[in-house]
Protein backbone atom coordinates (compact mmCIF):
# COMPACT_ATOMS: atom_id res chain seq x y z
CA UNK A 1 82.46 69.94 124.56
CA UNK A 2 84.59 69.96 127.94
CA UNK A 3 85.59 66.50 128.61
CA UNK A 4 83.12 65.32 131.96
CA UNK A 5 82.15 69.19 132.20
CA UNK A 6 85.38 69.92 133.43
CA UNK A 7 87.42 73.11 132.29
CA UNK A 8 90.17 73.12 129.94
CA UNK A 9 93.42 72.90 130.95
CA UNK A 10 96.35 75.17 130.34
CA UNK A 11 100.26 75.00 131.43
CA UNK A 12 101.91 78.38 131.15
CA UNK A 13 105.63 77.83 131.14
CA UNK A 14 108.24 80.16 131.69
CA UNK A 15 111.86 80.25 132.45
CA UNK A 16 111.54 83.38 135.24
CA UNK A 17 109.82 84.42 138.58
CA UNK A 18 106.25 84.61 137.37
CA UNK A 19 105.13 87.08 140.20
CA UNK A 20 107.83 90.11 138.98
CA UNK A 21 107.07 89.25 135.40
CA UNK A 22 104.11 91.32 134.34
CA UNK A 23 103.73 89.74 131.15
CA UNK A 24 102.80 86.84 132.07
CA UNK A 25 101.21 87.77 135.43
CA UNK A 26 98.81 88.94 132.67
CA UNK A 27 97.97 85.73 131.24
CA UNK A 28 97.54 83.82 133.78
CA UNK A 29 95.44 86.53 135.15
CA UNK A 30 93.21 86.35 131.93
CA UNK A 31 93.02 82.63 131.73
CA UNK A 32 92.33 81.55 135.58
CA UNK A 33 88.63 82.13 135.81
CA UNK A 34 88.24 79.89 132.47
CA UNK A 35 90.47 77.41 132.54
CA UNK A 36 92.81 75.73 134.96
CA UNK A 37 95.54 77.13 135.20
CA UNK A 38 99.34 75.15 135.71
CA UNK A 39 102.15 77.49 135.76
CA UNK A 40 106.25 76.35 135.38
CA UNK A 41 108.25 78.63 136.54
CA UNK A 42 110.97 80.02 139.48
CA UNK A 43 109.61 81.86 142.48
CA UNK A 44 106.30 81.65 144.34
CA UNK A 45 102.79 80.74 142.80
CA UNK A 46 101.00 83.18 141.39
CA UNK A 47 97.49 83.88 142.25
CA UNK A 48 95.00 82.16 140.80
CA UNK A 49 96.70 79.36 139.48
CA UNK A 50 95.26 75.61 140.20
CA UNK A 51 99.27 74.19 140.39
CA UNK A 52 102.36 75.88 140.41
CA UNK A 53 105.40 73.56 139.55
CA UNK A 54 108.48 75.81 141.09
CA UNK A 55 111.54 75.44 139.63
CA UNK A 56 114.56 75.27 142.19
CA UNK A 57 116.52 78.73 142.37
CA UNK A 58 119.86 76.48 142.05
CA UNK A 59 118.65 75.23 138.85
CA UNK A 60 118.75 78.54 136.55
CA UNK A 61 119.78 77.81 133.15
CA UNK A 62 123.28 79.65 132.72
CA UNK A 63 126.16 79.62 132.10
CA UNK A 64 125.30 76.77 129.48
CA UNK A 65 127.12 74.06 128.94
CA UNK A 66 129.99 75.06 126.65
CA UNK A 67 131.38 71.85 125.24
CA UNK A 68 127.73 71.16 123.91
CA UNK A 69 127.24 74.62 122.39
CA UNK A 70 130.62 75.39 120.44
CA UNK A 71 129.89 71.62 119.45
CA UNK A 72 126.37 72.37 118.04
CA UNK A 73 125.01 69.67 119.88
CA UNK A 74 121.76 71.87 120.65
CA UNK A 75 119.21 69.35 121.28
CA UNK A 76 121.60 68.11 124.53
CA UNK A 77 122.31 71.40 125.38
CA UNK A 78 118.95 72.45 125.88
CA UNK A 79 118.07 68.99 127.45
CA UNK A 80 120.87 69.44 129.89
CA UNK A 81 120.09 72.92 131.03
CA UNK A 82 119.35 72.55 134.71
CA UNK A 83 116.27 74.34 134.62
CA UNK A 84 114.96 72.07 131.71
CA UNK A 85 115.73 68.90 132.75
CA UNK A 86 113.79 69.66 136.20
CA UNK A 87 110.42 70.77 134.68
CA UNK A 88 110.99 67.43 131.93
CA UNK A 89 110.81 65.56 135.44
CA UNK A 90 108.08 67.62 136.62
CA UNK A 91 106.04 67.62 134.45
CA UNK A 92 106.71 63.64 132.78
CA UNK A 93 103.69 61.44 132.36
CA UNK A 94 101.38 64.52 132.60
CA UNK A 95 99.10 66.45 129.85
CA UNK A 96 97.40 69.43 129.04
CA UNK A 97 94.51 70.39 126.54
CA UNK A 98 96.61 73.80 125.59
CA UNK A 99 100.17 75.06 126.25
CA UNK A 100 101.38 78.69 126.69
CA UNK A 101 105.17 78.93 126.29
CA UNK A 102 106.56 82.52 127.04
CA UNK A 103 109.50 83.03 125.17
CA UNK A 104 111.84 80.90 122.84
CA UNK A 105 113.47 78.97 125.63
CA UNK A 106 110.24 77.23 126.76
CA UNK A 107 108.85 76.45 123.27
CA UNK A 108 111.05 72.64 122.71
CA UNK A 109 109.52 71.94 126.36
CA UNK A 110 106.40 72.64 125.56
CA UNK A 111 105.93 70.92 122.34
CA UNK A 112 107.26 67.93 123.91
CA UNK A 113 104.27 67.70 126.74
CA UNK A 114 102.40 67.10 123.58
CA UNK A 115 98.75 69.24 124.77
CA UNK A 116 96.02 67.90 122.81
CA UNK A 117 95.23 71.43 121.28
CA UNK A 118 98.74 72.69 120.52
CA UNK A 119 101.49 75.37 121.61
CA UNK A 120 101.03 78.61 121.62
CA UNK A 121 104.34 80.50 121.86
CA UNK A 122 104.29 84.49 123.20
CA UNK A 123 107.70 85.76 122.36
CA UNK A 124 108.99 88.68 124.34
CA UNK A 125 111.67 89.51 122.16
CA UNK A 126 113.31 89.15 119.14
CA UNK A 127 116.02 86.73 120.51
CA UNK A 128 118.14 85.90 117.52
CA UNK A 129 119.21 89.29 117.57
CA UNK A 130 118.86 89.48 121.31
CA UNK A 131 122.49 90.17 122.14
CA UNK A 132 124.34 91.27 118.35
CA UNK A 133 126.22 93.92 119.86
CA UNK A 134 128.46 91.18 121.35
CA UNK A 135 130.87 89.37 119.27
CA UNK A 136 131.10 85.98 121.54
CA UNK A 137 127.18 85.92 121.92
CA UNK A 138 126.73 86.25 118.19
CA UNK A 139 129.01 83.41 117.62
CA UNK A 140 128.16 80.86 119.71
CA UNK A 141 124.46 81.36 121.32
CA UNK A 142 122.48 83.03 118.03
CA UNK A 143 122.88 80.04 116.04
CA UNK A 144 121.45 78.16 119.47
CA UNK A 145 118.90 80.67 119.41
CA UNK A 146 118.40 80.35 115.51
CA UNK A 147 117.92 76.80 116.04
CA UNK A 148 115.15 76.64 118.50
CA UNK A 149 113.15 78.75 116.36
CA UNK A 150 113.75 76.43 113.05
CA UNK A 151 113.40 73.20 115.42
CA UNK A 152 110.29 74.48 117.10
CA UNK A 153 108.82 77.52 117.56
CA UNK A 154 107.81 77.79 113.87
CA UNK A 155 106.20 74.45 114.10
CA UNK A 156 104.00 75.34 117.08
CA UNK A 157 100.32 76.18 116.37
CA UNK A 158 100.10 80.18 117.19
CA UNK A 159 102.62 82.96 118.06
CA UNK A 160 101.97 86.53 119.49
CA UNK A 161 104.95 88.60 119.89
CA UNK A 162 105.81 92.27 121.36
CA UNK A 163 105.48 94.72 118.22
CA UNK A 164 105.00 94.79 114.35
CA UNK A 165 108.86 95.23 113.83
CA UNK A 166 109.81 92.38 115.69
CA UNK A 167 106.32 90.48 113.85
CA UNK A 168 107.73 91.14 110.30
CA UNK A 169 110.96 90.35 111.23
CA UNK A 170 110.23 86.65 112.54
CA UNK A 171 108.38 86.06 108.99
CA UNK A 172 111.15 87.51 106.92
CA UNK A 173 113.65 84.86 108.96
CA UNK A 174 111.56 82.23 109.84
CA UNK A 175 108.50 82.13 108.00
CA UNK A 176 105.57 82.49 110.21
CA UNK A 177 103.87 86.08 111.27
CA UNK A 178 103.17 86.51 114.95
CA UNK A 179 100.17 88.07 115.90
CA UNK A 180 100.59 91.16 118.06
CA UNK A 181 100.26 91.84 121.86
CA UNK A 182 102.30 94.83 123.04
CA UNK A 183 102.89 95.02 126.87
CA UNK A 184 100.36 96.93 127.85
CA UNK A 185 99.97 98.14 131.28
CA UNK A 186 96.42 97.19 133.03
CA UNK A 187 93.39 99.87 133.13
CA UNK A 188 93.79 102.30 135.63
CA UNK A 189 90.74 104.36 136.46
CA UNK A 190 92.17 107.67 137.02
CA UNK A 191 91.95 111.34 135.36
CA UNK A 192 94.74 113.90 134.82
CA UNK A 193 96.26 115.85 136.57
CA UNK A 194 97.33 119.54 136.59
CA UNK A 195 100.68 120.59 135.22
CA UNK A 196 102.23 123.06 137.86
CA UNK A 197 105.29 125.38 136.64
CA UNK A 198 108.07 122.95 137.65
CA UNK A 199 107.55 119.80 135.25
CA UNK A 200 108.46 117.30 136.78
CA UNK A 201 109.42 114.07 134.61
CA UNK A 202 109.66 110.12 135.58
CA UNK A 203 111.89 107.14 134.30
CA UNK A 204 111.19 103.97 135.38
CA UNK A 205 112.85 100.53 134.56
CA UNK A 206 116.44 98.75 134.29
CA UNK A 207 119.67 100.03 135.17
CA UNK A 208 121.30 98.66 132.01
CA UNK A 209 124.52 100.18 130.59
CA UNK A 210 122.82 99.35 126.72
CA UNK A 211 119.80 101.72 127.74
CA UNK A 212 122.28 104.89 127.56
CA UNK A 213 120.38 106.36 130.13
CA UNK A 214 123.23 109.10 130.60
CA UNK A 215 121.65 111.11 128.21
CA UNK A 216 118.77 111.92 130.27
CA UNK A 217 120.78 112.95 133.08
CA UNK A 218 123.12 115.47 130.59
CA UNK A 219 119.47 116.61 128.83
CA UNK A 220 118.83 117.89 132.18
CA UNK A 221 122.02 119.33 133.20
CA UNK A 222 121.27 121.27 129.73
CA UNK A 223 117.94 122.22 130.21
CA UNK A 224 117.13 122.91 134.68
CA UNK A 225 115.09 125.48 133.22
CA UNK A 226 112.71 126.19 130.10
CA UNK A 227 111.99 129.18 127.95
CA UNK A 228 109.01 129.89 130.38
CA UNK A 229 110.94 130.61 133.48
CA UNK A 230 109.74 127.10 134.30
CA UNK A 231 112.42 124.27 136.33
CA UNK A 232 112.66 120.84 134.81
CA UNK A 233 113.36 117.58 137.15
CA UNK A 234 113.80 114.54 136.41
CA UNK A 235 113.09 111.62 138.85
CA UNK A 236 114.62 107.92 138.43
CA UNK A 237 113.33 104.69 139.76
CA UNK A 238 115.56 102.17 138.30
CA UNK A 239 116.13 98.29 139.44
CA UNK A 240 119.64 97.77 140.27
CA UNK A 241 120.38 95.74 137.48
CA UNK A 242 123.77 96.92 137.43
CA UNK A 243 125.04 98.50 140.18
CA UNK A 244 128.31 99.74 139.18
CA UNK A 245 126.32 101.21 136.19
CA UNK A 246 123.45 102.58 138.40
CA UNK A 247 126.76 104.09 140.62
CA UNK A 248 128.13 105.78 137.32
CA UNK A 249 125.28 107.49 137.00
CA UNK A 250 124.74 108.92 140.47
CA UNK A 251 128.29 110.09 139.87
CA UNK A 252 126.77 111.78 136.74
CA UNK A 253 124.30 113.52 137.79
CA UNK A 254 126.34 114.50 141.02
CA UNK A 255 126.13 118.54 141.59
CA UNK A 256 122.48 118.92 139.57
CA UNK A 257 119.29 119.01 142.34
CA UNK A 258 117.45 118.48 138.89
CA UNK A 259 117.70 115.04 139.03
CA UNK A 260 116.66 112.67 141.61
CA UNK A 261 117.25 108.57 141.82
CA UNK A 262 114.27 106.94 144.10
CA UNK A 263 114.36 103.06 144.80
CA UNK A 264 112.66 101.10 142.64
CA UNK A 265 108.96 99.91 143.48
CA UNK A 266 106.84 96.80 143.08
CA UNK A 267 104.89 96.55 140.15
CA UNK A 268 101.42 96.53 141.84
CA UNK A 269 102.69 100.07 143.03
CA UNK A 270 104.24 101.67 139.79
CA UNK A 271 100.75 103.26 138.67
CA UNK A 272 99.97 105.08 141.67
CA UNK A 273 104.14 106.04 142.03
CA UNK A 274 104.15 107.43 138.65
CA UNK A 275 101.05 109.35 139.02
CA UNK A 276 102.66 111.97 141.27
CA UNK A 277 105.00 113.14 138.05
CA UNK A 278 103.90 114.94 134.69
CA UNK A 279 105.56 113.16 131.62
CA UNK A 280 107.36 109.91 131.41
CA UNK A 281 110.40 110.19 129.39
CA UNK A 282 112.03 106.99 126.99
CA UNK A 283 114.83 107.96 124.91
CA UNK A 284 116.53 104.58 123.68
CA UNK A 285 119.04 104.35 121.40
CA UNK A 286 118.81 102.19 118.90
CA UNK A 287 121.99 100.33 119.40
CA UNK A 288 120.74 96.40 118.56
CA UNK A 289 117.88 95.43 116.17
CA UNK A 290 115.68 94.65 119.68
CA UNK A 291 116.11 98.19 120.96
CA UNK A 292 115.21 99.87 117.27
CA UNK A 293 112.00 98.26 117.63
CA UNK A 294 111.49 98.38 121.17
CA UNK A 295 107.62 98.82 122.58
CA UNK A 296 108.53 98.94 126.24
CA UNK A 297 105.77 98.13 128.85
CA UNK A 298 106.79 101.69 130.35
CA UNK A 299 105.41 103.50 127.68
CA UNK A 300 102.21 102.01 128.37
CA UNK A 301 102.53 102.90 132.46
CA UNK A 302 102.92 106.44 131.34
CA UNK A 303 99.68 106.28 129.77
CA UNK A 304 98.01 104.50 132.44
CA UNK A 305 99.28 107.03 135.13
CA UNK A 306 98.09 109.82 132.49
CA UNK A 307 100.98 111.29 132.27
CA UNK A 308 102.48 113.22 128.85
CA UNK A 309 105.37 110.96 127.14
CA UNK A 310 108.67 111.96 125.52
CA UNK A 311 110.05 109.57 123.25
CA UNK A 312 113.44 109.23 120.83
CA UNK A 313 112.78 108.56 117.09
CA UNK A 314 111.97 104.75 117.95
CA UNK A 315 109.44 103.48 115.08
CA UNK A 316 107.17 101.10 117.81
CA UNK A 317 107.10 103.98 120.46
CA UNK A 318 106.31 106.87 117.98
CA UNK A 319 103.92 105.18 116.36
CA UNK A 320 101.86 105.05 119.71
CA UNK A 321 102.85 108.71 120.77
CA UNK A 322 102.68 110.72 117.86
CA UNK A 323 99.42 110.10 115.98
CA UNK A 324 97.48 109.89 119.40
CA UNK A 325 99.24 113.04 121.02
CA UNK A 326 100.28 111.97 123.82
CA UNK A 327 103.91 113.73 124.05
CA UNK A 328 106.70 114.79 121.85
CA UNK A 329 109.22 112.55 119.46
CA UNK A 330 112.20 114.31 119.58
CA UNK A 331 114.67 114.28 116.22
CA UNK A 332 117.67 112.15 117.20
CA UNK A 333 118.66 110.26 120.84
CA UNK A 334 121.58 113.04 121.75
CA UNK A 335 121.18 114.66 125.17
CA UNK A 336 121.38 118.14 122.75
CA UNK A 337 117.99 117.29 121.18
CA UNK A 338 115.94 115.85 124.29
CA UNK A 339 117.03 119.52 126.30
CA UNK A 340 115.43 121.40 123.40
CA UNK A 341 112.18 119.67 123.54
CA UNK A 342 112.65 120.30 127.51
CA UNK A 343 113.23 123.68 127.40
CA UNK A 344 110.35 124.52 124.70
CA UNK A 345 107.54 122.92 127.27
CA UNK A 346 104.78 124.48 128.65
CA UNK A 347 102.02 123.01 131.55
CA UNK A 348 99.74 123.83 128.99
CA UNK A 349 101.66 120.98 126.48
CA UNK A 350 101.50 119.00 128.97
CA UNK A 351 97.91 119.03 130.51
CA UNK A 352 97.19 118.40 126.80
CA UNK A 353 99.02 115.49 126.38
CA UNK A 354 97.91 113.85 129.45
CA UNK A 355 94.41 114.74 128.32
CA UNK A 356 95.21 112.60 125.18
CA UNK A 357 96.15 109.67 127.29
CA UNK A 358 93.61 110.08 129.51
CA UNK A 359 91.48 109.73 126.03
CA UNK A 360 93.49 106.77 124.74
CA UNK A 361 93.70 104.65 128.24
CA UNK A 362 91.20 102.39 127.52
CA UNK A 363 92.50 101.36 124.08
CA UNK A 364 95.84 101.24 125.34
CA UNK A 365 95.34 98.86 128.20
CA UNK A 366 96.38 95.40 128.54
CA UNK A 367 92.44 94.27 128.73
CA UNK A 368 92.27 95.02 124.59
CA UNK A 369 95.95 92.95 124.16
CA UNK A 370 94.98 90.18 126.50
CA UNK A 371 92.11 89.89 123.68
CA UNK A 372 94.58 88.43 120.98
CA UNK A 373 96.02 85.74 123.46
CA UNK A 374 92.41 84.54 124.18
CA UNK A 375 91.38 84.35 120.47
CA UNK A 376 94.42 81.70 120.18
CA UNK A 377 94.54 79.72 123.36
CA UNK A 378 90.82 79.74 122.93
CA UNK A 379 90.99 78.02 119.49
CA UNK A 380 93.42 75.68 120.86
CA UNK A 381 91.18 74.72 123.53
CA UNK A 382 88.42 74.11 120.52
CA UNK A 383 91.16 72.23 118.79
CA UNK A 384 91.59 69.92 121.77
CA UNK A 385 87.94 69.39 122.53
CA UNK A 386 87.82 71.51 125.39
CA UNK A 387 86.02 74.73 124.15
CA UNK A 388 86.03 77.10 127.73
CA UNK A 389 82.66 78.76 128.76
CA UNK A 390 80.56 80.27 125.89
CA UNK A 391 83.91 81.42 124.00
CA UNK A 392 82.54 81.84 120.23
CA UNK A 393 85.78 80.82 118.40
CA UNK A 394 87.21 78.39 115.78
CA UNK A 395 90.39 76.93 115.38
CA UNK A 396 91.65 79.74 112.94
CA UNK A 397 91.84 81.61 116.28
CA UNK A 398 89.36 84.01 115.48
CA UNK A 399 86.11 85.23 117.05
């Protein structure tokens, strides 16, 4: 039972600005009316959090510090990142019943507050692989990166990770099998709605040179129009993660009236943004082992704001769209192939595929993920004598 009737206690850790990061915005969100909740982390509190330990913006981790890392000397290195060694101070003397680390980087700090139930560690990507395409990275951080999961993530009590790829992929390196919890958007209430005869298609995300998001812009330079006599446009809202990037291309899609660039929205406001369009488009090369197997959380919007979805021949984001019907998988990730699935649509294709995820919303939300992460911080909480509520778990982490 609880210790004095209290609640059980739970630290969420993680090395970004909790409030833009909707990952773990959901966590805390399904852990604060059960336990109390401690977040570590840089920006403002979130809601509904008991304590919020904010880490200085001076004290970001990078650029590490290189003597340390082409030395090897990881267990320094990591103890001497700036953002580190502030939540060590934080958060010295203290203790929790269970610990939520999100992502590799907060795993050693976690297991070293010691919680009485154990670490759980939710890992957002595959990040030994995170950066291959880059020669110095590959070198000198992935064997950093290699190391925290040998030193500590595979001792820590549960995982949950992104995708099955990136699941099977952990066990084949490192020997333990993450459960899975894909990055689902939250259930929106909301029906479909009619297709008119200009289709009108939605990106949403990062402005990152990797994404090759050129290729939408030429699909649509190839395809304004469709077989029906129909007009195609596409419409961008992209975070200006690189501007010169984001600038190149503007400059590319200069000259087509096709193609629009919006600025980017908050979060809270994405669903209602992206219901005004009629498919959400994803075509992502696979040009690292993270982007093969990439589940994005905008797939998931699309759904949400029940729209139809176009994807590229991406295992994780086929597997969703195909067998459920909600959209097309085209052949390849050239611009050639994406403007021949765009010129073949119809509104009728469409209103059918966002009938399908108006059909396939509920099971697609982030209410039936955030299940898995409460089966295992639940059984933690068991573990450390702190069971929350009527939660009918054991410590194998299942219900």
């Amino acid at each position: 039972m609880n210790r004095a009737g209290s609640r059980p206690s739970l630290l969420i850790i993680s090395f970004s600005p909790i409030v833009g990061d909707a990952r773990v915005l959901k966590q805390v969100r399904a852990f604060h009316e059960r336990y109390d909740v401690t977040t570590v982390g840089f920006g403002p509190a979130p809601d509904g959090v008991v304590e919020h330990l904010r880490i200085p913006d001076d004290r970001a981790s990078h650029p590490p510090h290189p003597k340390l890392l082409v030395a090897r000397l990881y267990r320094a290195l990591y103890r001497r990142s700036p953002d580190v060694a502030w939540a060590r101070a934080a958060l010295r003397g203290r203790r929790w019943d269970v610990v939520l680390a999100d992502d590799v980087e907060a795993v050693p700090l976690a297991r070293w507050t010691r919680p009485r139930g154990g670490v759980h560690a939710d890992l957002h990507e595959y990040s030994p692989r995170l950066h291959e395409e880059d020669a110095g990275w590959n070198r000198w951080v992935r064997p950093y990166m290699a190391w925290m999961f040998r030193r500590h993530v595979r001792r820590t009590a549960s995982q949950t990770t992104v995708g099955a790829g990136l699941a099977r992929q952990y066990q084949a390196d490192f020997g333990f099998l993450p459960e899975v919890a894909t990055n689902a958007a939250p259930y929106v209430d909301a029906s479909p709605r009619p297709t008119a005869s200009t289709v009108r298609l939605v990106h949403s995300g990062a402005a990152l040179r990797s994404r090759t998001l050129g290729v939408h812009v030429e699909a649509l330079r190839l395809a304004p129009t469709r077989d029906d006599g129909g007009r195609n446009e596409l419409h961008f809202y992209l975070t200006r993660n690189d501007p010169g990037y984001l600038a190149e291309l503007t400059a590319q899609a200069a000259g087509l009236d096709n193609v629009v660039f919006h600025d980017p929205v908050p979060y809270s406001e994405l669903a209602s943004t992206l219901r005004g369009y009629d498919v959400g488009v994803m075509v992502l090369a696979p040009v690292t082992f993270s982007y093969r197997w990439a589940l994005p959380n905008k797939i998931f919007d699309f759904v949400q704001a029940r729209l139809g979805v176009i994807v590229g021949p991406s295992p994780e984001m086929a597997g969703v769209v195909e067998p459920r019907g909600l959209g097309v998988v085209t052949a390849d990730f050239t611009a050639e192939t994406l403007a021949a699935a765009l010129r073949s649509l119809t509104p009728s294709d469409v209103d059918r595929w966002k009938a399908a995820s108006h059909e396939h919303a509920r099971e697609l939300s982030a209410e039936q993920q955030i299940q898995v992460w409460e089966r295992a911080i639940d059984a933690l909480a068991v573990r450390a004598g702190a069971a929350p509520g009527s939660a009918d778990v054991d410590v194998g982490g299942r219900r």
